[in-house]
Protein backbone atom coordinates (compact mmCIF):
# COMPACT_ATOMS: atom_id res chain seq x y z
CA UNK A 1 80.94 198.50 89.69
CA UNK A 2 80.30 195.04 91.01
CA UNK A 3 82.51 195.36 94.22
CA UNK A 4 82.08 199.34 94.64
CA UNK A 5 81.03 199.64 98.35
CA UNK A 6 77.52 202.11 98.89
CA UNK A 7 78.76 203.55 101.73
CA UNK A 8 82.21 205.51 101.58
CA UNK A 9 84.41 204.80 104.45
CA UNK A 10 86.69 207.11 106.50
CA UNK A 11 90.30 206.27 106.18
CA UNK A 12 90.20 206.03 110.74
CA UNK A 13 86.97 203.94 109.78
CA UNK A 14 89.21 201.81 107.20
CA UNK A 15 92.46 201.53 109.92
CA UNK A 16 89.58 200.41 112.58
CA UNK A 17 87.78 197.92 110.24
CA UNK A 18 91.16 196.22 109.48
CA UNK A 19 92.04 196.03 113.25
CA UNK A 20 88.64 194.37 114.49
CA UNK A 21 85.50 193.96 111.50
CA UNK A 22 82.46 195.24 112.17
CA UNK A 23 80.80 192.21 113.62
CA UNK A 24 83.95 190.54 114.82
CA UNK A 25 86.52 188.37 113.00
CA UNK A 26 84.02 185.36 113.20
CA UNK A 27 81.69 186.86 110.80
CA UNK A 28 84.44 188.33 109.07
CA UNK A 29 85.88 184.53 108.34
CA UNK A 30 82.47 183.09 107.82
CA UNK A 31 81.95 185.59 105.02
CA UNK A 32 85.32 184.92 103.43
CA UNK A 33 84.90 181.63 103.90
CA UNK A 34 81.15 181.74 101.65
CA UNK A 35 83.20 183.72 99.45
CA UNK A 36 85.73 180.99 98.54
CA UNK A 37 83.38 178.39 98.47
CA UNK A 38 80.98 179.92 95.42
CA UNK A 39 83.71 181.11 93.17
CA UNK A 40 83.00 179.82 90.02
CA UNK A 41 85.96 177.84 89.11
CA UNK A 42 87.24 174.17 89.77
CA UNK A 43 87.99 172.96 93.79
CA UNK A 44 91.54 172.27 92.85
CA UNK A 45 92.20 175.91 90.97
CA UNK A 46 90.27 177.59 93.99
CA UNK A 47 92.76 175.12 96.33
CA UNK A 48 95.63 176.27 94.14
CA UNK A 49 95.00 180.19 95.05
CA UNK A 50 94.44 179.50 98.67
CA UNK A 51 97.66 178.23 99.18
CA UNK A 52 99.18 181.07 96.74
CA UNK A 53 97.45 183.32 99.04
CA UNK A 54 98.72 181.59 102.03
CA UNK A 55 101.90 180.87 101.50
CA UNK A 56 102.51 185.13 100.28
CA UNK A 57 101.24 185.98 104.12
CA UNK A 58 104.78 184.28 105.17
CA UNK A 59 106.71 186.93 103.24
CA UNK A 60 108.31 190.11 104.46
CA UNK A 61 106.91 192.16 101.99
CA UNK A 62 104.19 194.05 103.60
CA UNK A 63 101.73 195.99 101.03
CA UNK A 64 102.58 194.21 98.62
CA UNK A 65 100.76 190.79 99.18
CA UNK A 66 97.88 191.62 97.13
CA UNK A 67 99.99 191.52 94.15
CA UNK A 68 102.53 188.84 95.36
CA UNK A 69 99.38 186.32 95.38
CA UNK A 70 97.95 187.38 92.49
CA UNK A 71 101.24 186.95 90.31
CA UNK A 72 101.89 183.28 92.36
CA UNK A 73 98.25 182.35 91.87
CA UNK A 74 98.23 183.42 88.13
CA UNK A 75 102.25 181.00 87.85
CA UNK A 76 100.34 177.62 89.84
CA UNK A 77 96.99 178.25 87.58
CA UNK A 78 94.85 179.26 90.26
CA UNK A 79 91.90 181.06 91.40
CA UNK A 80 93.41 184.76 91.84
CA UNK A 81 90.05 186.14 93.41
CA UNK A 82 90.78 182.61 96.26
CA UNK A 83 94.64 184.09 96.34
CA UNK A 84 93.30 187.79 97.49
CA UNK A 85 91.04 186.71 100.11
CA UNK A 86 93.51 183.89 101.59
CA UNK A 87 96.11 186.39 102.04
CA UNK A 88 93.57 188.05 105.00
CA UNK A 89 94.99 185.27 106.85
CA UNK A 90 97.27 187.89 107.80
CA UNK A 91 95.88 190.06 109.98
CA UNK A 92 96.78 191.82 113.00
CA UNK A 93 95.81 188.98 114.97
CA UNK A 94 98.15 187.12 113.05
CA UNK A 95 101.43 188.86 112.33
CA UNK A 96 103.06 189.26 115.40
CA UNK A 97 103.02 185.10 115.98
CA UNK A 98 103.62 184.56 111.72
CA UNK A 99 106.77 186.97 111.92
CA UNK A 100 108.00 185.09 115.36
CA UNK A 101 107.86 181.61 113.71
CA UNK A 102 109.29 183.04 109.94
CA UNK A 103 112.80 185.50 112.31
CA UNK A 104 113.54 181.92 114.42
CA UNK A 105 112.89 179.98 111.52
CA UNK A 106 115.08 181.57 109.60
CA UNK A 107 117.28 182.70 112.25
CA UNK A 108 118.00 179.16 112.57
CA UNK A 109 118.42 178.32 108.60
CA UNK A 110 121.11 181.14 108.30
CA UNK A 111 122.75 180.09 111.54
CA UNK A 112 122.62 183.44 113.30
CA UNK A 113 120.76 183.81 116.69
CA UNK A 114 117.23 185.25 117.43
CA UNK A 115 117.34 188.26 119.35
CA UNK A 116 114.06 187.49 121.58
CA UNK A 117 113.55 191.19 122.20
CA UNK A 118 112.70 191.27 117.82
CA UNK A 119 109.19 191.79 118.43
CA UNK A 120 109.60 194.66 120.89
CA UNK A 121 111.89 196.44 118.30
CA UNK A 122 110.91 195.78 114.73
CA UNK A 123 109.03 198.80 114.14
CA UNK A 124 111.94 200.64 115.57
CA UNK A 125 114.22 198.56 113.02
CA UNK A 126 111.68 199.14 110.18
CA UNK A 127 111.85 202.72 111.35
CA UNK A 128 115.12 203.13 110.88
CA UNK A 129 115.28 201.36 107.78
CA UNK A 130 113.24 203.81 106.10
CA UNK A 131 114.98 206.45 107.62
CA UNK A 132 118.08 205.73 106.03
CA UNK A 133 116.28 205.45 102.36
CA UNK A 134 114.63 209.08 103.59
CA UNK A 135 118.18 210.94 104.21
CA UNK A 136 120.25 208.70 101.78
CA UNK A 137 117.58 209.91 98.87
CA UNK A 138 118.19 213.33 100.51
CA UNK A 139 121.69 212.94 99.91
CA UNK A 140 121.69 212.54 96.38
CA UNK A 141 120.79 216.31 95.98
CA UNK A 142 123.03 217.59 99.22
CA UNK A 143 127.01 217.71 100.70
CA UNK A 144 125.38 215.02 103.45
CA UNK A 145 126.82 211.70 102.93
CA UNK A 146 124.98 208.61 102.30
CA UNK A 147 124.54 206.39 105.91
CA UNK A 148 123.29 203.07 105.34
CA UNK A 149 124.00 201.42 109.05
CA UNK A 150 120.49 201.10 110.16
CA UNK A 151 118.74 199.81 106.89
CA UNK A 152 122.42 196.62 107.00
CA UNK A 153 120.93 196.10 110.33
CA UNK A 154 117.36 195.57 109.34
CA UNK A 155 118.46 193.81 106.20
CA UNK A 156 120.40 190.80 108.36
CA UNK A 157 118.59 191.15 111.29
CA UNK A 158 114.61 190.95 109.95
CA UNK A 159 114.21 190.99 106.33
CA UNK A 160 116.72 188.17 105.06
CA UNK A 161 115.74 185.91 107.73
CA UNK A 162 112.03 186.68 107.68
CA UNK A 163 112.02 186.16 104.18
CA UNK A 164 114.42 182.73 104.23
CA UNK A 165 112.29 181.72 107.45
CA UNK A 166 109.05 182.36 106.14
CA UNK A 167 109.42 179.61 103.26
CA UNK A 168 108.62 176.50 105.45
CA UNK A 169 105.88 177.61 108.01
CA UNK A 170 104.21 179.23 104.05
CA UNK A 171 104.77 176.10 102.38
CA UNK A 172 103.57 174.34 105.35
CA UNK A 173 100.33 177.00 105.67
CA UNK A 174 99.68 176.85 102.22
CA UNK A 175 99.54 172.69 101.76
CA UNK A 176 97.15 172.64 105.16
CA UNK A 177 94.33 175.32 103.07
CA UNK A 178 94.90 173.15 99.92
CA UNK A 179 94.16 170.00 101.47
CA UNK A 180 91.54 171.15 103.76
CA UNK A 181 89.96 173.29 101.47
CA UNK A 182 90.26 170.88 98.18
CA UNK A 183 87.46 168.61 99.75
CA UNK A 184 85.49 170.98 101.58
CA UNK A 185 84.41 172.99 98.36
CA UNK A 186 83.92 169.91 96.02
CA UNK A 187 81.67 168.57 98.29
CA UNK A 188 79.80 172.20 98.24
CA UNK A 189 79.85 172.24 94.85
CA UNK A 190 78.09 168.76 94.11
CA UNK A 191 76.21 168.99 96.37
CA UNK A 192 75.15 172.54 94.94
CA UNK A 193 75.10 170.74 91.49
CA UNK A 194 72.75 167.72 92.38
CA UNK A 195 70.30 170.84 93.41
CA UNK A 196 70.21 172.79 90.80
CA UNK A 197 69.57 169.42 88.34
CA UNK A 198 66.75 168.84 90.54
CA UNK A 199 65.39 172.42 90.63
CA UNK A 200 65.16 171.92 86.69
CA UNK A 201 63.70 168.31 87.07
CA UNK A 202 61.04 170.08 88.79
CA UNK A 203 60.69 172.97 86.50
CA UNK A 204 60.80 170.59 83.24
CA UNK A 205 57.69 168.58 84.74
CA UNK A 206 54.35 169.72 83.15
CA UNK A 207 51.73 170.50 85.76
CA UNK A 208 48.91 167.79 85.89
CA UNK A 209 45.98 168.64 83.87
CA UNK A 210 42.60 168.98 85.47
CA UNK A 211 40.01 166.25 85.21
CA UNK A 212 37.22 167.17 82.68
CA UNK A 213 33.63 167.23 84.64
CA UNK A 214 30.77 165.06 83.40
């Protein structure tokens, strides 16, 4: 396969890779960025998918923004391959500050105030979230009776707002790579058109012939 690595990482190796590339997260962007900018496809279908890709990184819905950005990108006619890599935006350099801006945002929207202490406690809220589908599911089959305090809390506490707050700051994210990317790669790629045209100017000229001697 085109894409299949040679080397087979280590799922530690994969957890360490996504928290710091090897190399850094400058070469990481430079190569993402190299990546965008020879996809074969128009500027303004490649635009289109960056802000797909963008925009999904604003959404609550963690694992799943792959396929969020594939599904938007394929709905706006864009480049789904620019959609995948624009959704490394997020990163975990990235989503403490992102989920900040989407809670108050939407915190704000819904009218409700922004517990400050959120980013010291989400993973306890997502914790207990998922604890609640664990024993509730578990309940089905038993006496034990279904308990869904925890997983009301993290509904109106995180995941409405972060998913009502997110829509600005995405929309916003997603119109600044679509305008700054737009020009960027149609000036790469006529520039990278005006080349090739002369490469085959050159290789459609006949060499010169050689003088004949006396």
């Amino acid at each position: 396969m085109v894409f299949r690595r040679r080397d087979k990482r280590s799922i530690g190796r994969i957890v360490l890779d996504g928290l710091y590339p090897r190399g850094g997260w400058g070469r990481a962007l430079y190569y993402i960025t190299h990546r965008v900018r020879r996809l074969p496809d128009t500027p303004h279908k490649i635009a289109r998918g960056i802000f797909a890709g963008l925009f999904v990184t604003f959404t609550p819905f963690y694992g799943l923004h792959f396929v969020l950005a594939a599904l938007l990108a394929r709905l706006m006619h864009g480049n789904i391959v620019a959609a995948l890599l624009a959704t490394l935006f997020g990163n975990p350099l990235t989503y403490v500050p992102i989920g900040v801006v989407a809670l108050k945002t939407g915190h704000f929207i819904l009218g409700t105030e922004f517990d400050e202490a959120t980013d010291t406690t989400l993973v306890d809220k997502f914790a207990g979230a998922a604890a609640d589908l664990k024993d509730n599911a578990i309940a089905l089959f038993t006496d034990d009776r279904a308990n869904w305090a925890q997983l009301s809390q993290f509904y109106n506490e995180v995941f409405l707002p972060y998913l009502v707050g997110g829509i600005v700051p995405g929309i916003a994210a997603g119109l600044a790579g679509y305008y700054l990317t737009l020009p960027v790669i149609t000036a790469y790629q006529n520039r990278r058109r005006v080349r090739l045209k002369q490469k085959l100017a050159g290789l459609g000229k006949s060499p010169a012939q050689p003088k004949d001697r006396p």
